[in-house]
Protein backbone atom coordinates (compact mmCIF):
# COMPACT_ATOMS: atom_id res chain seq x y z
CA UNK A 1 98.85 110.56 91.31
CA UNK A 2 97.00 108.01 88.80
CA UNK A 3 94.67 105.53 90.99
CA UNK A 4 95.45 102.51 90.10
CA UNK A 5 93.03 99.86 91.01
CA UNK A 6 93.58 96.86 93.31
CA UNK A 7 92.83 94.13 90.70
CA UNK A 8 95.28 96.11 88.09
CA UNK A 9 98.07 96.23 90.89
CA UNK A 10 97.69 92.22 91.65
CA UNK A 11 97.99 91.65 87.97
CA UNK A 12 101.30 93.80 87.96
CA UNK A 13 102.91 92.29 90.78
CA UNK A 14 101.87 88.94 89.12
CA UNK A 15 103.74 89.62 86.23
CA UNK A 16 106.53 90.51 87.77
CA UNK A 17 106.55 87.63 89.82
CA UNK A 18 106.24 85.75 86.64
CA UNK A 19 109.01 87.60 84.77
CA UNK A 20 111.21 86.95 87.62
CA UNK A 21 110.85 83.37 88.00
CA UNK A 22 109.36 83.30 91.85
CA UNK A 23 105.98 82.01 90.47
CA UNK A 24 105.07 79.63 87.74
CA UNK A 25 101.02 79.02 86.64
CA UNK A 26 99.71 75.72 86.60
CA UNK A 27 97.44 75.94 83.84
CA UNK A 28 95.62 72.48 84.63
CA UNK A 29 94.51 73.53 88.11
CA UNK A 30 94.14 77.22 87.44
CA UNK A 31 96.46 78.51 89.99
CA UNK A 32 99.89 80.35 90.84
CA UNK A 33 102.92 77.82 92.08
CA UNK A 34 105.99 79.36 94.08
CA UNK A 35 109.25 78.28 92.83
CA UNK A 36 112.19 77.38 94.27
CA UNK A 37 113.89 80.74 94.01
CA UNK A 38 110.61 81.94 94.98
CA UNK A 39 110.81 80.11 98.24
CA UNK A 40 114.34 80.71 98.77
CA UNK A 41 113.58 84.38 98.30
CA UNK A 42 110.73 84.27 101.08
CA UNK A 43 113.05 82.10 103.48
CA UNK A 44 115.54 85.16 103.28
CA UNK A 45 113.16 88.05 103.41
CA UNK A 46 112.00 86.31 106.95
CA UNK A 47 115.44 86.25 108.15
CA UNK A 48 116.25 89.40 107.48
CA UNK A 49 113.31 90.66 109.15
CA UNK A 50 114.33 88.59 112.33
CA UNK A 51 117.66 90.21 112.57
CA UNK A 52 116.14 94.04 112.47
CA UNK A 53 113.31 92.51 115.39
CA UNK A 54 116.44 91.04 117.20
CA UNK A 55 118.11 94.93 117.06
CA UNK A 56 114.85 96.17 118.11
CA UNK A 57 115.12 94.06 121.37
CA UNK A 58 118.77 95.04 122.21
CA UNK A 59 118.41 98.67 121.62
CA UNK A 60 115.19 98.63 124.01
């Protein structure tokens, strides 16, 4: 397995998160801006992950 090093994974998952329209850059103030479907994305991967810890409470 190829390492692959920290700095040239966060670059990869930036692009992707560019390509895929969850971040935008602000070029004046040098930094990465969630968008909307970038939000909207995090708001559902939280409630999906609150339905599998509610299962994990009924089945215990």
């Amino acid at each position: 397995m190829a390492h692959i090093s920290a700095f040239t994974q966060l670059k990869e998952y930036l692009r992707m998160l560019l390509d895929n329209g969850m971040l935008s850059i602000d070029e004046k103030a040098m930094q990465y801006k969630t968008t909307e479907p970038g939000r909207n994305f995090i708001k559902m991967y939280e409630r999906i992950g609150l339905m599998f810890d509610r299962r994990q409470i009924r089945s215990e």
